[in-house]
PDB file of N, CA and C in Angstrom:
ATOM      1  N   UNK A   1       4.513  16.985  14.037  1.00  0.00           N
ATOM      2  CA  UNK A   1       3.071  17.091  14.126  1.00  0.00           C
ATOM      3  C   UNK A   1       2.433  15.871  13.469  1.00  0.00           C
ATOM      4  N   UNK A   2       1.756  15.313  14.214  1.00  0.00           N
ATOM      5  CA  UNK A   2       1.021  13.947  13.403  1.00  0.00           C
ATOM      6  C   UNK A   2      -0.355  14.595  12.923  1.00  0.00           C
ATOM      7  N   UNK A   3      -0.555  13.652  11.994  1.00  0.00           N
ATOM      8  CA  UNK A   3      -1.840  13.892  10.945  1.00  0.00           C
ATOM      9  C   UNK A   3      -2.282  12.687  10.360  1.00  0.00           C
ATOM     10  N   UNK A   4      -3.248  13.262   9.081  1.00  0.00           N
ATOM     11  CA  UNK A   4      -3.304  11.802   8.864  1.00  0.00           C
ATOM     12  C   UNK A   4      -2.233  11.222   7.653  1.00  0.00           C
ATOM     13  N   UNK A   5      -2.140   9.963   7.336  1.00  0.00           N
ATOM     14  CA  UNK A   5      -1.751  10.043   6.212  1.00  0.00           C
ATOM     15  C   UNK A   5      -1.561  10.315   4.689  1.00  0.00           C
ATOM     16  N   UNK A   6      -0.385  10.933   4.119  1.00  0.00           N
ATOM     17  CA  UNK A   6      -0.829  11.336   2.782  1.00  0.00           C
ATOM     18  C   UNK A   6       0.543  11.323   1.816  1.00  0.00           C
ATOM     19  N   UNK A   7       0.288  11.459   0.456  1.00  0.00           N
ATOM     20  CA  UNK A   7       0.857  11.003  -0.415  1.00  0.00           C
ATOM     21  C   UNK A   7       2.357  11.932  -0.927  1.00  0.00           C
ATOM     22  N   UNK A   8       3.216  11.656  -0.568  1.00  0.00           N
ATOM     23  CA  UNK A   8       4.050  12.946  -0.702  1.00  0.00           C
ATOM     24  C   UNK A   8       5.339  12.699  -1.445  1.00  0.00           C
ATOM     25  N   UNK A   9       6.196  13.620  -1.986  1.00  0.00           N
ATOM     26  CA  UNK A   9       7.395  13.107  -2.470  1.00  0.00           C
ATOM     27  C   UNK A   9       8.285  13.477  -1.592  1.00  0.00           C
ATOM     28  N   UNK A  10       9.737  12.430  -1.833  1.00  0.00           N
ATOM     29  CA  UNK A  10      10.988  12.198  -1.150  1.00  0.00           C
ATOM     30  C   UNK A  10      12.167  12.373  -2.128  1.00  0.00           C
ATOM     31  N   UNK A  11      12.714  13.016  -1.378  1.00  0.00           N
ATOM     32  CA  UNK A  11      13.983  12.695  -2.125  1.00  0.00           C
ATOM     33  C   UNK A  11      15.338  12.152  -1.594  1.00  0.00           C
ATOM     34  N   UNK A  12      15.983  11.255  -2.155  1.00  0.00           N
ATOM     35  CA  UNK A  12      17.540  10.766  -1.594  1.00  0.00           C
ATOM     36  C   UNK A  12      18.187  10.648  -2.721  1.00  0.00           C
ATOM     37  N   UNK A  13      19.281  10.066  -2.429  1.00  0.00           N
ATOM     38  CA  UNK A  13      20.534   9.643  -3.435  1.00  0.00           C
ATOM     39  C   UNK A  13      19.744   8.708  -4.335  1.00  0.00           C
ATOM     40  N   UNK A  14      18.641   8.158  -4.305  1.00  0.00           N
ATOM     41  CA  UNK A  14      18.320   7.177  -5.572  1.00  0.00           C
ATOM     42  C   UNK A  14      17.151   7.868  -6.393  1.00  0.00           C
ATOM     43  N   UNK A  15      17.074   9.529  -6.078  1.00  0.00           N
ATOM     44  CA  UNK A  15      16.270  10.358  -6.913  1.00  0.00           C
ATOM     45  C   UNK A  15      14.639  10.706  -5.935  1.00  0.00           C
ATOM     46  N   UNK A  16      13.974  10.605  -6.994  1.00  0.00           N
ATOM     47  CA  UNK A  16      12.027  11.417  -6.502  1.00  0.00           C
ATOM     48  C   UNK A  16      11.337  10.242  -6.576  1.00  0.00           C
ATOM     49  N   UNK A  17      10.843  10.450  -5.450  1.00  0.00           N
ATOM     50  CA  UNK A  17       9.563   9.410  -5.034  1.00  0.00           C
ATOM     51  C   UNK A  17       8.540   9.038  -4.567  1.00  0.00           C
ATOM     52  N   UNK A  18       7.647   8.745  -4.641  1.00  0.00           N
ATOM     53  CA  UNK A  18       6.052   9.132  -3.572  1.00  0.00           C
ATOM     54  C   UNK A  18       6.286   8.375  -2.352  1.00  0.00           C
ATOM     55  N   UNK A  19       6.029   8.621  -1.456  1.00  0.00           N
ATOM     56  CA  UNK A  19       6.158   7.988   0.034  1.00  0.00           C
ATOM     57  C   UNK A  19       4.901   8.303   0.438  1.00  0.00           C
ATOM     58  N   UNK A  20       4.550   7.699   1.325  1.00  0.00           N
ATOM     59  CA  UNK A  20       2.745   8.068   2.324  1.00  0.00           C
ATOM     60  C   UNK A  20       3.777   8.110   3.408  1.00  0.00           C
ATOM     61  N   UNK A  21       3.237   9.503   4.286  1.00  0.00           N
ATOM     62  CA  UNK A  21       3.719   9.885   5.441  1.00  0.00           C
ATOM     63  C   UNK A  21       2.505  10.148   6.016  1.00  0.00           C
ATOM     64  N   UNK A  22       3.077   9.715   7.762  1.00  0.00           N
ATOM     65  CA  UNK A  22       1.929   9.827   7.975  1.00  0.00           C
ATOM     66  C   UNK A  22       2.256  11.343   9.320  1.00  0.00           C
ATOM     67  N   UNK A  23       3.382  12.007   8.727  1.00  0.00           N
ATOM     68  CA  UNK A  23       3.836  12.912   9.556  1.00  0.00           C
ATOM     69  C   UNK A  23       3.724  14.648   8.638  1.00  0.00           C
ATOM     70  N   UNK A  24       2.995  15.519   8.877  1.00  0.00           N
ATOM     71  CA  UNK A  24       3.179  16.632   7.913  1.00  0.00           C
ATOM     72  C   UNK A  24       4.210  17.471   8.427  1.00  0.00           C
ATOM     73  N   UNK A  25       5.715  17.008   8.026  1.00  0.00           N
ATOM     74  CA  UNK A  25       6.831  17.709   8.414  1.00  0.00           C
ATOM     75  C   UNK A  25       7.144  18.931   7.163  1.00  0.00           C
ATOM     76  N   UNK A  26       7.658  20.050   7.509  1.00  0.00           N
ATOM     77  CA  UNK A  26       7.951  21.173   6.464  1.00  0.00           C
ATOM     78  C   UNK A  26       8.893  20.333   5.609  1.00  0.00           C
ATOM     79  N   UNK A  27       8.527  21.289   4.467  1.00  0.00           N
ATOM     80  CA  UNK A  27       9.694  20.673   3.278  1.00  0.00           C
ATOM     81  C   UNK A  27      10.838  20.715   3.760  1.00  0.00           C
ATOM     82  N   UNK A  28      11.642  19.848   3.005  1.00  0.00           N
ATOM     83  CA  UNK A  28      13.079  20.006   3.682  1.00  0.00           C
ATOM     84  C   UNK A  28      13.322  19.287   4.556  1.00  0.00           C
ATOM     85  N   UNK A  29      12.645  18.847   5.428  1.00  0.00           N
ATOM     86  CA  UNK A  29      13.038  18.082   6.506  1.00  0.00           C
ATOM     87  C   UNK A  29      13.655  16.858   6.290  1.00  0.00           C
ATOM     88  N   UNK A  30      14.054  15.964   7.412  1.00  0.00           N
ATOM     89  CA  UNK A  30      14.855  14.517   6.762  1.00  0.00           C
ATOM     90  C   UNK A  30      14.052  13.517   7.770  1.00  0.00           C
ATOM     91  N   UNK A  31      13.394  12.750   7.116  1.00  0.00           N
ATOM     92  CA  UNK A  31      12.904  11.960   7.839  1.00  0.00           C
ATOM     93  C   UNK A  31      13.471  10.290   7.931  1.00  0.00           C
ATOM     94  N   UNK A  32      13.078  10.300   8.866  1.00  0.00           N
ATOM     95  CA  UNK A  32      13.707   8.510   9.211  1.00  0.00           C
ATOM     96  C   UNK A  32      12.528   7.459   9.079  1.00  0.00           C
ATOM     97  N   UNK A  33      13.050   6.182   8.655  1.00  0.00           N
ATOM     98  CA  UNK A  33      11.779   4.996   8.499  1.00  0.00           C
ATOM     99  C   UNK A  33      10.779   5.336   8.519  1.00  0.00           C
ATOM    100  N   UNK A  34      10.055   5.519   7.147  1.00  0.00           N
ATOM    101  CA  UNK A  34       8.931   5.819   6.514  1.00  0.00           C
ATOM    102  C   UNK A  34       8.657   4.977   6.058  1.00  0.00           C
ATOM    103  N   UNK A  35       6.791   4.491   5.863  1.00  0.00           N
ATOM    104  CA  UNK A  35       6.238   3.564   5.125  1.00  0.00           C
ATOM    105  C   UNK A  35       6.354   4.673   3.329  1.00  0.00           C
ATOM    106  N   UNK A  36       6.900   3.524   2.376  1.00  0.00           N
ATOM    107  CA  UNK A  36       6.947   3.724   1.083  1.00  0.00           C
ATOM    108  C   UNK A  36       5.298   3.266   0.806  1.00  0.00           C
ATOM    109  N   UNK A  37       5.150   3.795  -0.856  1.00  0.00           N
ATOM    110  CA  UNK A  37       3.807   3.569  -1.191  1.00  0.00           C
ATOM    111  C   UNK A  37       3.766   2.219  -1.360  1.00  0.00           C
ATOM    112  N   UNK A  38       4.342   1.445  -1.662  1.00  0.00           N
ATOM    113  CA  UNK A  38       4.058  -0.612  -1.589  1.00  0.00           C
ATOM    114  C   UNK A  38       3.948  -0.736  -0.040  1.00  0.00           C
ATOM    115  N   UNK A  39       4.460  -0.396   1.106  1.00  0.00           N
ATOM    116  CA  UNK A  39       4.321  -0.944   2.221  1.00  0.00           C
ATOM    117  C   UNK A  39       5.773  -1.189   2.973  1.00  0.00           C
ATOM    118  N   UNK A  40       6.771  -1.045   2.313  1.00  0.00           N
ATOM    119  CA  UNK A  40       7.976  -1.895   2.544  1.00  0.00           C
ATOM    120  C   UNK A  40       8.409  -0.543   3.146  1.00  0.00           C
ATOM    121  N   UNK A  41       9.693  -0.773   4.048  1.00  0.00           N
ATOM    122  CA  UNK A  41      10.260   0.382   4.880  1.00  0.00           C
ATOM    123  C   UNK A  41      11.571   0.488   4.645  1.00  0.00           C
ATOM    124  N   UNK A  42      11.886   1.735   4.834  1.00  0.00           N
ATOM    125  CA  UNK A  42      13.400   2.393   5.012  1.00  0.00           C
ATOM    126  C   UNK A  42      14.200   1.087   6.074  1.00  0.00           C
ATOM    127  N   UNK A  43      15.563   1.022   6.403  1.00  0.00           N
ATOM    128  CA  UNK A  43      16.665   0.560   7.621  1.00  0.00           C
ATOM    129  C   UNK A  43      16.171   1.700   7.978  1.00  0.00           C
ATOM    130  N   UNK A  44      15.899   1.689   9.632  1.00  0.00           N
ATOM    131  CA  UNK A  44      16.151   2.910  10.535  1.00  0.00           C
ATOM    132  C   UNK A  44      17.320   3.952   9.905  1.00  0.00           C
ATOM    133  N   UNK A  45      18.594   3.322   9.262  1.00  0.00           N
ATOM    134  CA  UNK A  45      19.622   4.435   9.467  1.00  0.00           C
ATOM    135  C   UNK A  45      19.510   4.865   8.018  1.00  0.00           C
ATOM    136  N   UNK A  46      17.963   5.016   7.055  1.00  0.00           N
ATOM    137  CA  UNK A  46      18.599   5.357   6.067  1.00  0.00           C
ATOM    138  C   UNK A  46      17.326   6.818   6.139  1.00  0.00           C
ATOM    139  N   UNK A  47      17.695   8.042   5.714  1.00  0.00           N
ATOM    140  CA  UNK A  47      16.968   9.474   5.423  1.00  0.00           C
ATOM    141  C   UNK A  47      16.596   9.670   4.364  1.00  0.00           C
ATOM    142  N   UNK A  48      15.315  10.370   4.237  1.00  0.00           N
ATOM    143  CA  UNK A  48      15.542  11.002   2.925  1.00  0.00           C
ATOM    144  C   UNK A  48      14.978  12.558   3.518  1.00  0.00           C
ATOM    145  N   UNK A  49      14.262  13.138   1.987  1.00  0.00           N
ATOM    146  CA  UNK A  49      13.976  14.582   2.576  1.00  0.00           C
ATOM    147  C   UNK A  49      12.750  15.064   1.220  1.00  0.00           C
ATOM    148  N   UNK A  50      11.889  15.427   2.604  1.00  0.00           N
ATOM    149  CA  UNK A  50      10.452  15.561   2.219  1.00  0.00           C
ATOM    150  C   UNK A  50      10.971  16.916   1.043  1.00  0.00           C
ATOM    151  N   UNK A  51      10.469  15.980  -0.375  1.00  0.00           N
ATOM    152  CA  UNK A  51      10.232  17.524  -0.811  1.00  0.00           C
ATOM    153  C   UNK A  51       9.053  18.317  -0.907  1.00  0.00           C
ATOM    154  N   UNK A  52       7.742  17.752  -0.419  1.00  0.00           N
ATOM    155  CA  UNK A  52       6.447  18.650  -0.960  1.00  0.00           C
ATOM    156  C   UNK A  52       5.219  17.565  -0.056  1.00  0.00           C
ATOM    157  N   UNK A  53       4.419  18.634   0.652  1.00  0.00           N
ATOM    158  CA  UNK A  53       3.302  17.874   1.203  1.00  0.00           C
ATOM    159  C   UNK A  53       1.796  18.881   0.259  1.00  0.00           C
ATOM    160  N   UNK A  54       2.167  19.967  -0.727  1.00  0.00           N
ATOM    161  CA  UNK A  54       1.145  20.416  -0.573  1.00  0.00           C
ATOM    162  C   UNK A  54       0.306  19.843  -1.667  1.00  0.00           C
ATOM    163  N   UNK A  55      -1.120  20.500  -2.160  1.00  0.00           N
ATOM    164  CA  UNK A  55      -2.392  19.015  -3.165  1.00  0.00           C
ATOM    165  C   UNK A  55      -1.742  19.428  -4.400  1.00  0.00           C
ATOM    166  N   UNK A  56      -0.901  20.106  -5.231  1.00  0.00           N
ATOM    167  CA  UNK A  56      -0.550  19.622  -6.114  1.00  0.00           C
ATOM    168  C   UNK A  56       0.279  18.390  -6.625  1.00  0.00           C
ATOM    169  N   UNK A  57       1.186  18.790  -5.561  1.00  0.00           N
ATOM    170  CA  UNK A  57       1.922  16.830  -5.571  1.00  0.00           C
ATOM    171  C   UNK A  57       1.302  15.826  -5.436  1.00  0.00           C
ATOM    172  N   UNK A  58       0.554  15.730  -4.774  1.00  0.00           N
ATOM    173  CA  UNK A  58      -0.359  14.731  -4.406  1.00  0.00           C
ATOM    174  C   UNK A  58      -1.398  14.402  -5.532  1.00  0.00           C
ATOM    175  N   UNK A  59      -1.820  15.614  -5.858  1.00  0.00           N
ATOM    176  CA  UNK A  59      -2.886  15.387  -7.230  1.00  0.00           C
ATOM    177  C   UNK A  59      -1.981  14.856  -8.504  1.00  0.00           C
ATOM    178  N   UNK A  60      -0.719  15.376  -8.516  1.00  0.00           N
ATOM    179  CA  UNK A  60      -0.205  15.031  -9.684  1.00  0.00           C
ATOM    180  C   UNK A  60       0.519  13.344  -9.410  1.00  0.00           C
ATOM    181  N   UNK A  61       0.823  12.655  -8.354  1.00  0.00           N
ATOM    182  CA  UNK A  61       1.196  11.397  -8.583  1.00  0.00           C
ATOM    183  C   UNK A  61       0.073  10.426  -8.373  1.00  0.00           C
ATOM    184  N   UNK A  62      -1.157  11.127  -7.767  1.00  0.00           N
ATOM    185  CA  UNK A  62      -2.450  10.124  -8.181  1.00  0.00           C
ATOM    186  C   UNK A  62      -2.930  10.445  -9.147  1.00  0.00           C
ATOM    187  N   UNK A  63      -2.566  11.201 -10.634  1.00  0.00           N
ATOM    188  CA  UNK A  63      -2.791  10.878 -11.605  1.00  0.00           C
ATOM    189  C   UNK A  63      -1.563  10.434 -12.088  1.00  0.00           C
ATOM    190  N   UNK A  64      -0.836   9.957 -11.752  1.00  0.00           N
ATOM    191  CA  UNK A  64       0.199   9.178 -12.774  1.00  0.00           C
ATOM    192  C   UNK A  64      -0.060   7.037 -12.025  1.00  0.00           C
ATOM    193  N   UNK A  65      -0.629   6.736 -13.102  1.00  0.00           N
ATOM    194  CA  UNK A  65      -0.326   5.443 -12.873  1.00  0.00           C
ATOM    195  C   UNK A  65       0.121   4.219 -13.725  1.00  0.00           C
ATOM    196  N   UNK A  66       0.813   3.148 -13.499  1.00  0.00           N
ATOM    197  CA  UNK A  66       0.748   2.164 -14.562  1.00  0.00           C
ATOM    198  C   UNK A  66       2.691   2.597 -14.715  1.00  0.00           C
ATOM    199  N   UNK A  67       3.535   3.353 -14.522  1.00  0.00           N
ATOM    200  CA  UNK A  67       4.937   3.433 -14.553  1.00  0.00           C
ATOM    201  C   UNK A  67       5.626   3.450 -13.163  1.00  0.00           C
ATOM    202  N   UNK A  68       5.924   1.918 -13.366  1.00  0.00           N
ATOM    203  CA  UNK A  68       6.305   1.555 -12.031  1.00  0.00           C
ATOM    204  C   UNK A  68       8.236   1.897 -12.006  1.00  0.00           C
ATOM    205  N   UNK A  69       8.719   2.236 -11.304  1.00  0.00           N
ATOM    206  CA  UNK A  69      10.268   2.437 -11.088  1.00  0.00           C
ATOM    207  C   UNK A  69      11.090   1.354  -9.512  1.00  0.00           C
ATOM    208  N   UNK A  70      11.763   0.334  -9.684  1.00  0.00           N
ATOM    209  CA  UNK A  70      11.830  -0.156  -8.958  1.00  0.00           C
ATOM    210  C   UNK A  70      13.461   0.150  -8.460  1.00  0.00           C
ATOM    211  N   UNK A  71      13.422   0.486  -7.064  1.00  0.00           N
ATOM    212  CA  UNK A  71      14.600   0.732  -6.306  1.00  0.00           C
ATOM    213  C   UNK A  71      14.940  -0.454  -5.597  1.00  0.00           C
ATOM    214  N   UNK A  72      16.310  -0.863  -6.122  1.00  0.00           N
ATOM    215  CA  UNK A  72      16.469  -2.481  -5.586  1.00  0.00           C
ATOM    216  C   UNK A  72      17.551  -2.298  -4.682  1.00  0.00           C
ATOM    217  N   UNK A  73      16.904  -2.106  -3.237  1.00  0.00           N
ATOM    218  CA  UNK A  73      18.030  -2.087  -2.424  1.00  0.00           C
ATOM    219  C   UNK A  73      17.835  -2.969  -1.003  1.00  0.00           C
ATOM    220  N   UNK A  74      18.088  -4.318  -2.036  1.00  0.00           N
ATOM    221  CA  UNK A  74      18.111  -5.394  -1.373  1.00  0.00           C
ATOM    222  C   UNK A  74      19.555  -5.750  -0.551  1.00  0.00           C
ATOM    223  N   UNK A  75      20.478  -4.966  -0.763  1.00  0.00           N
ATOM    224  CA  UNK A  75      21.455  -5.114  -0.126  1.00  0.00           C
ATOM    225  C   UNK A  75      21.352  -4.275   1.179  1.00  0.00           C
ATOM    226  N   UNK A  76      20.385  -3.550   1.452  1.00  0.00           N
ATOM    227  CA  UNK A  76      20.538  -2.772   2.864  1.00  0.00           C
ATOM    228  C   UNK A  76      19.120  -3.784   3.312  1.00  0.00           C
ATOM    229  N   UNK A  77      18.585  -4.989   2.163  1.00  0.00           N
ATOM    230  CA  UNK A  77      17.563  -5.714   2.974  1.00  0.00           C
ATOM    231  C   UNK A  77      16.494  -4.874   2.948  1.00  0.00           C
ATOM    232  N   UNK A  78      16.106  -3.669   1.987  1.00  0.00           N
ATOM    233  CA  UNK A  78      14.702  -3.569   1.369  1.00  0.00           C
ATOM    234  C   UNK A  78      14.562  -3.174   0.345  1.00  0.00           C
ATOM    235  N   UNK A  79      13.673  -3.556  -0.697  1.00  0.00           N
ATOM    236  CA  UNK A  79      12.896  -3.505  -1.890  1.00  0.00           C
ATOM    237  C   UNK A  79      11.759  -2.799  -2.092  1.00  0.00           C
ATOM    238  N   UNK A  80      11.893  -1.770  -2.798  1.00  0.00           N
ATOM    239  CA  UNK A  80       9.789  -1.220  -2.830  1.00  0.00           C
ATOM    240  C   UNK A  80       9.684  -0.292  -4.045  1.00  0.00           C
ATOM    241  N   UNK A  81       9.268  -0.190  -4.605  1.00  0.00           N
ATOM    242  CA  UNK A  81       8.555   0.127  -6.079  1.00  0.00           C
ATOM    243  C   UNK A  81       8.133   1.538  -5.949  1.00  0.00           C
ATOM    244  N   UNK A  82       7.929   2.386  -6.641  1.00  0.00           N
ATOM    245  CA  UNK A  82       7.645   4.045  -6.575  1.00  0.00           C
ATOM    246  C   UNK A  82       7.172   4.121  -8.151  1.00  0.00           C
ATOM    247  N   UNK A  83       5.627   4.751  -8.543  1.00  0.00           N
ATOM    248  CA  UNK A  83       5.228   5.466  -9.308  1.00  0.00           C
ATOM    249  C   UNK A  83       5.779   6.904  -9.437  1.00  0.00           C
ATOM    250  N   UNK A  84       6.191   6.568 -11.008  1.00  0.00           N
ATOM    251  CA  UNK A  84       6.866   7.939 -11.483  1.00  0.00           C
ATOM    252  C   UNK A  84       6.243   8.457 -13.048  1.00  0.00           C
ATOM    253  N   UNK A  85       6.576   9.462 -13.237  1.00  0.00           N
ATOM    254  CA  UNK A  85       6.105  10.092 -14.157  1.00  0.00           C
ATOM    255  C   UNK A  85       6.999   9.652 -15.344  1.00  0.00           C
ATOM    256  N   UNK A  86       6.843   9.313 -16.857  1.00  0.00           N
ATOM    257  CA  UNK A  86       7.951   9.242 -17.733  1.00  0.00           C
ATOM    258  C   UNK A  86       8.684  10.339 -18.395  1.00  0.00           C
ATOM    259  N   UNK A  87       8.459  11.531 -17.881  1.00  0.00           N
ATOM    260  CA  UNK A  87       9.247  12.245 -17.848  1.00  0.00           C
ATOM    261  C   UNK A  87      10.027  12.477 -16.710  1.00  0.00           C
ATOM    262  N   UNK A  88      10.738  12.006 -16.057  1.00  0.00           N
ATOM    263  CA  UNK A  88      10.754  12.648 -14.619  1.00  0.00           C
ATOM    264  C   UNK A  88      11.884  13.816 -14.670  1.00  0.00           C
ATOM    265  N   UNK A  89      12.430  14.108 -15.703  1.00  0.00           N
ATOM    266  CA  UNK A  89      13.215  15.158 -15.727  1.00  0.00           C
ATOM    267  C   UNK A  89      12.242  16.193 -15.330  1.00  0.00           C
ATOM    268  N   UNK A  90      11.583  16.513 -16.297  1.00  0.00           N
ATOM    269  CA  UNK A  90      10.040  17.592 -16.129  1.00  0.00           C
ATOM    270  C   UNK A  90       9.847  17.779 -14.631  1.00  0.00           C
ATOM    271  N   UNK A  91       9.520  16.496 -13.710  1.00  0.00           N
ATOM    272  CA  UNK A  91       9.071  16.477 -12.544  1.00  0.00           C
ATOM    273  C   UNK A  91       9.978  16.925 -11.779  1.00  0.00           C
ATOM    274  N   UNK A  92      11.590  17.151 -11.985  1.00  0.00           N
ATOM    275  CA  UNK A  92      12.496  17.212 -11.357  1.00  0.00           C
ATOM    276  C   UNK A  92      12.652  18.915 -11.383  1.00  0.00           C
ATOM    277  N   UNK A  93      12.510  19.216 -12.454  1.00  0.00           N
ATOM    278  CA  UNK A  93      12.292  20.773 -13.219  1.00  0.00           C
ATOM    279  C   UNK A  93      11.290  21.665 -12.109  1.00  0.00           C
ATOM    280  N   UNK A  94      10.145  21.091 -12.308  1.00  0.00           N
ATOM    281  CA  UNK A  94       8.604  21.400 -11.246  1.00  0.00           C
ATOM    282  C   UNK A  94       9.120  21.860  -9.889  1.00  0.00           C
ATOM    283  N   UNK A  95       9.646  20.564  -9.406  1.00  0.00           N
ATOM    284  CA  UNK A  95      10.653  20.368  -7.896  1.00  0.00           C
ATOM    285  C   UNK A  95      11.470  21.538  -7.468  1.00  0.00           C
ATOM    286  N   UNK A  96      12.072  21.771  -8.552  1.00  0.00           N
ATOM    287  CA  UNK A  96      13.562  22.501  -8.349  1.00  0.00           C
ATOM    288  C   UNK A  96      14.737  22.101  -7.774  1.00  0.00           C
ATOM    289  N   UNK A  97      14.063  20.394  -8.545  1.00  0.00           N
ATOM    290  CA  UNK A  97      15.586  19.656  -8.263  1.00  0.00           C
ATOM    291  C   UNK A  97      16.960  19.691  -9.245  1.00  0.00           C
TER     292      UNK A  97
END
């Protein structure tokens, strides 16, 4: 289902992350090449999996700013930065990751 875009978390093997989707897929789902919040994109062949589209997530990582977490995966040839909370255990707790 397309919509508009909005601020959501992901999860993969390199942990929790805000992504802007511009797709409102149910939790759980696995989505392919997504714009990250810097702009920079997934390889087509890499997934992750929506954990949460609803306004608390969203309210809670547009109030977190200024802790940047950088995922350097310049070896699959992309780089892009994700605001996180400094606790993120807590956030992981919230999740029910």
């Amino acid at each position: 289902m397309q919509g508009e875009e909005r601020l959501c978390l992901v999860r993969n093997e390199f942990g929790i992350f805000p992504m802007l989707l511009s797709s409102l897929s149910p939790a759980g789902a696995t989505l392919e090449f997504k714009r990250t919040v810097d702009g920079n994109h997934f390889q087509p062949e890499q997934q992750v999996t929506l954990v949460g589209v609803d306004n608390r997530f969203e309210h809670l990582l547009r109030e977190i700013v200024g802790r940047v977490v950088w995922f350097d995966m310049s070896y699959m040839g992309v780089t892009f930065d994700a605001t996180l909370p400094a606790d993120l255990d807590e956030l992981r707790q919230d999740l029910g990751a």
